[in-house]
C-alpha atoms as a PDB file:
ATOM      1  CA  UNK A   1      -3.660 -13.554  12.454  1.00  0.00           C
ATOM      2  CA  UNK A   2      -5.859 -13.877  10.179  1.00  0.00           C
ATOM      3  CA  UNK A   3      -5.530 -15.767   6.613  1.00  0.00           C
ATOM      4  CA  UNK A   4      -7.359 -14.200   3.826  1.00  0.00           C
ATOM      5  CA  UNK A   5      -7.486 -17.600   1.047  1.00  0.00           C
ATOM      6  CA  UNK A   6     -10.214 -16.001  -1.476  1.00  0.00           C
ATOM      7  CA  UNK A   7     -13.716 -14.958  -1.877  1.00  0.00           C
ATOM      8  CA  UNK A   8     -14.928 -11.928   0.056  1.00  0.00           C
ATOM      9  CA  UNK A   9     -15.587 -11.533   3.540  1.00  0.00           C
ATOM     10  CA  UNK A  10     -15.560  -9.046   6.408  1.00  0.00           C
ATOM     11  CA  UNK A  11     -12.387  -8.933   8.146  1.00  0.00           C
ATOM     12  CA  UNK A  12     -10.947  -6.131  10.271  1.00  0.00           C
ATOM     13  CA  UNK A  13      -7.188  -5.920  10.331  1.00  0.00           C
ATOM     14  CA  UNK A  14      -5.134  -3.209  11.565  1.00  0.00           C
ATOM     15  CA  UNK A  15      -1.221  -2.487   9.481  1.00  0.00           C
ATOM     16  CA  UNK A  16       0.662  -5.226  11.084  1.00  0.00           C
ATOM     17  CA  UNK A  17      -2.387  -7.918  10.044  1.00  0.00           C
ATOM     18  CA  UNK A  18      -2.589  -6.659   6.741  1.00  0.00           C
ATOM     19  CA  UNK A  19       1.458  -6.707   6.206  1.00  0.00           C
ATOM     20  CA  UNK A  20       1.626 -10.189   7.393  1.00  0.00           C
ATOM     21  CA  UNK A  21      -0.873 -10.968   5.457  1.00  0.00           C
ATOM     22  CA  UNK A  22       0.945  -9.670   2.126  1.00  0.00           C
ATOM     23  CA  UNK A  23       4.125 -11.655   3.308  1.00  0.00           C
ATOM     24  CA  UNK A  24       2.460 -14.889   3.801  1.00  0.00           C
ATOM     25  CA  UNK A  25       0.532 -14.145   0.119  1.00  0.00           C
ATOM     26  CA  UNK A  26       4.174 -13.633  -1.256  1.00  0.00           C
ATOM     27  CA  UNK A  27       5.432 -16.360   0.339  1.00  0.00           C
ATOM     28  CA  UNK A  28       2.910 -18.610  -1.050  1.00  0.00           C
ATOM     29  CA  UNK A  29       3.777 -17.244  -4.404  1.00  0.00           C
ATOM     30  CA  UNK A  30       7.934 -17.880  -4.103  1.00  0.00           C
ATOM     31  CA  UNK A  31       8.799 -14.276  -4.655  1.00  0.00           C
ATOM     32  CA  UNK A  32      11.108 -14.718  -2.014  1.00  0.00           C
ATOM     33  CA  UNK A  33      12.715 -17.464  -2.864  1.00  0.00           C
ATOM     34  CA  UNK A  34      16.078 -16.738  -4.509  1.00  0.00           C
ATOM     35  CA  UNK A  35      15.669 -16.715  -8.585  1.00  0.00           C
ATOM     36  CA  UNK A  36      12.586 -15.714  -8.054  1.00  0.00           C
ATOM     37  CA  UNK A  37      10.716 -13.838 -11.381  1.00  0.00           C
ATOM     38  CA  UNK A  38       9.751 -11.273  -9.297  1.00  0.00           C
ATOM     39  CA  UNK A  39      12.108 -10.996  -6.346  1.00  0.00           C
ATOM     40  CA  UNK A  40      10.998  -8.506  -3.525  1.00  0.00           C
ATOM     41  CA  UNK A  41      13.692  -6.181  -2.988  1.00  0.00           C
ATOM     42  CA  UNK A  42      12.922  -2.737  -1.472  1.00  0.00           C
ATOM     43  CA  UNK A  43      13.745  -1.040  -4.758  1.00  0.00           C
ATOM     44  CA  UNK A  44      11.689  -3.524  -6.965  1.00  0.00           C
ATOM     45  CA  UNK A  45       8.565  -2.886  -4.789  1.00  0.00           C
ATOM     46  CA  UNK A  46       8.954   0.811  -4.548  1.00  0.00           C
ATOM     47  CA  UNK A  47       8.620   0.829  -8.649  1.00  0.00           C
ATOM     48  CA  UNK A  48       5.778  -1.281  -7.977  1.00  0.00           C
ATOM     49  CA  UNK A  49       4.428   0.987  -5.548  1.00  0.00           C
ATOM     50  CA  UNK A  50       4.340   4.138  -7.642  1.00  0.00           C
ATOM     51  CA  UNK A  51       3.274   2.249 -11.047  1.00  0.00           C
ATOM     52  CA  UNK A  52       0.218   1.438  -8.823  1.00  0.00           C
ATOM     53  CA  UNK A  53      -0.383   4.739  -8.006  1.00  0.00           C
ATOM     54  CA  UNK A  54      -0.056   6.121 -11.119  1.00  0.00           C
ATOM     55  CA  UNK A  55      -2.888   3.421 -12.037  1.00  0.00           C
ATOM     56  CA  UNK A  56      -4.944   5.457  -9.368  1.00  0.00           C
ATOM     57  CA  UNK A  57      -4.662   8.692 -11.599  1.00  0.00           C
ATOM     58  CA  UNK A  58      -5.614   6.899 -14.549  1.00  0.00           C
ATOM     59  CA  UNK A  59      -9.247   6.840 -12.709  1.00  0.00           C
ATOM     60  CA  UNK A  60      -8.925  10.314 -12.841  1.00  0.00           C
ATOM     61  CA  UNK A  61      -7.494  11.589 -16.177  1.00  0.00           C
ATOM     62  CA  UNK A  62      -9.699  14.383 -18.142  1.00  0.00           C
ATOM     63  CA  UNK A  63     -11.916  14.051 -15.181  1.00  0.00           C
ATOM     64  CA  UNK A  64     -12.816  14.865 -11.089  1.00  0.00           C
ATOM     65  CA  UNK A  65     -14.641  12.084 -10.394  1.00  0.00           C
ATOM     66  CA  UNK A  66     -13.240   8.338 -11.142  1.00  0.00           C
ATOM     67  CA  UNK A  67     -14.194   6.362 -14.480  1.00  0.00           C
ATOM     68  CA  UNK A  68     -14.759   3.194 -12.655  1.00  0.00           C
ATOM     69  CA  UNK A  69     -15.872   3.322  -8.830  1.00  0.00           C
ATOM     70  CA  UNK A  70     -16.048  -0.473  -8.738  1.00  0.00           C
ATOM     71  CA  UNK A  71     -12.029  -0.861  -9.757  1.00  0.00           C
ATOM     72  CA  UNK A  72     -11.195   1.803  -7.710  1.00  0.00           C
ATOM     73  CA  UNK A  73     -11.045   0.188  -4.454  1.00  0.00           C
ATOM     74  CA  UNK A  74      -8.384  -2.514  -5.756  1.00  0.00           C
ATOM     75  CA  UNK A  75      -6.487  -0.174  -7.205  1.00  0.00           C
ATOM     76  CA  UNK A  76      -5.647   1.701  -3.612  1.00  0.00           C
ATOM     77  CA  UNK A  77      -5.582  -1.915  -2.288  1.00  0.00           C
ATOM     78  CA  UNK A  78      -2.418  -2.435  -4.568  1.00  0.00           C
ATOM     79  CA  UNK A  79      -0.975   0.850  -3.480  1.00  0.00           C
ATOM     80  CA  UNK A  80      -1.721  -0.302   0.134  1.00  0.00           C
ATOM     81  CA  UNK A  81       0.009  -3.766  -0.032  1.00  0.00           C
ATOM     82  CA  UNK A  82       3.218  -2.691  -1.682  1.00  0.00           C
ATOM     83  CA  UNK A  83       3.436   0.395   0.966  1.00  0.00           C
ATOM     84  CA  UNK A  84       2.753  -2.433   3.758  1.00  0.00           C
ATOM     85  CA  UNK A  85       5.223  -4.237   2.123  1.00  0.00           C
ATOM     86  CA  UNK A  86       7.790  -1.878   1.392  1.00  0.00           C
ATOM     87  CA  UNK A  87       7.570  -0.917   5.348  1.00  0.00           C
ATOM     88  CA  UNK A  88       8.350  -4.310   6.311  1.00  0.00           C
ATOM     89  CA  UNK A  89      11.550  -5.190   3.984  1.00  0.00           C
ATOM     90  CA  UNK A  90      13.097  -1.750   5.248  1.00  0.00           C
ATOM     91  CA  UNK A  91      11.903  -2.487   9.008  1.00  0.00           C
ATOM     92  CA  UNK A  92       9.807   0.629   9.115  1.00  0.00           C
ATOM     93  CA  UNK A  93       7.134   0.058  11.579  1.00  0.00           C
ATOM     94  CA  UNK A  94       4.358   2.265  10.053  1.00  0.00           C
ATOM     95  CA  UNK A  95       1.861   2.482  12.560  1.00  0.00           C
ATOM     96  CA  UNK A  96       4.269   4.906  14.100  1.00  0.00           C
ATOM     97  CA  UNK A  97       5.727   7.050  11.245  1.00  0.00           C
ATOM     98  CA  UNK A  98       2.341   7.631  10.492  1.00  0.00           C
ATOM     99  CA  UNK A  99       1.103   8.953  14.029  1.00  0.00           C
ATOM    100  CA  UNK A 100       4.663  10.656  13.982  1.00  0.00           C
ATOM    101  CA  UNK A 101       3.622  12.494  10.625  1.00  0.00           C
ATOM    102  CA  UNK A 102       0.472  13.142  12.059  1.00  0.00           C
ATOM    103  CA  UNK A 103       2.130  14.942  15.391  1.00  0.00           C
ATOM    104  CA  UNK A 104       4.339  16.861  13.237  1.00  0.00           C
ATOM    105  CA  UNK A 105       1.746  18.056  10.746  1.00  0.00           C
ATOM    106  CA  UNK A 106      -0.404  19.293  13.791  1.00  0.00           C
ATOM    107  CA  UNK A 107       2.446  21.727  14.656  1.00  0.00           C
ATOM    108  CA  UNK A 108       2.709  22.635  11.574  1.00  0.00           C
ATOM    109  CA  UNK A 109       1.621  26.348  10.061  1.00  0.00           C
ATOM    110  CA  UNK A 110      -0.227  26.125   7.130  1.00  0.00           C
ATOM    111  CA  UNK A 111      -0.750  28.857   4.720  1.00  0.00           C
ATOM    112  CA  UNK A 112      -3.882  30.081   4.745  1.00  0.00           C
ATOM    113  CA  UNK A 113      -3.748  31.353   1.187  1.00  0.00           C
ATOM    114  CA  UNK A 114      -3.092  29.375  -2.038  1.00  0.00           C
ATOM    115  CA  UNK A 115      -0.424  31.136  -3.651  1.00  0.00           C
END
């Protein structure tokens, strides 16, 4: 695995790089660690999770395009981590419910209208 420790570089994980990669980050951190200030429990990150994405809309309020391209990227990085994260504290492995999602959406019937 790779260890990301700072500064920017080019790396190419795939989801189970990048998750262990959040875990060892939060690790290094103590939020696992009992007492912790921000302990990691499936419910705590899934707050986390959608106060990130509601961060994400913020780049788009009274607007279509984003008000800042270069904070952008971070913010769907924070989304990313927590959903990575989230994943692994409920044992989800979500390389697969994603390709599953993506099987059952091809069968799918869309409308071809917008009602």
């Amino acid at each position: 695995m790779s260890t990301y420790s700072g500064g920017e570089r080019e790396i190419s994980m795939n989801i189970q790089e990048l998750t262990e990669a959040m875990h060892e980050f939060v690790t290094t951190k103590g939020w696992y660690q009992q007492g912790s200030a921000r302990p990691q429990t499936p419910r705590n990150i899934a707050i986390s999770l959608n106060l990130e994405a509601a961060e994400i809309l913020e780049h788009f309020q009274w607007g279509d395009s984003p008000r800042n391209l270069e904070d952008l990227p971070g913010e769907l990085a924070d989304v990313a981590l927590y959903l990575f994260q989230l994943a692994h504290l409920l044992n989800i492995n979500l390389e697969q419910a994603i390709l599953h999602t993506l099987d059952v959406n091809y069968g799918r019937q869309w409308d071809s209208e917008v009602k």
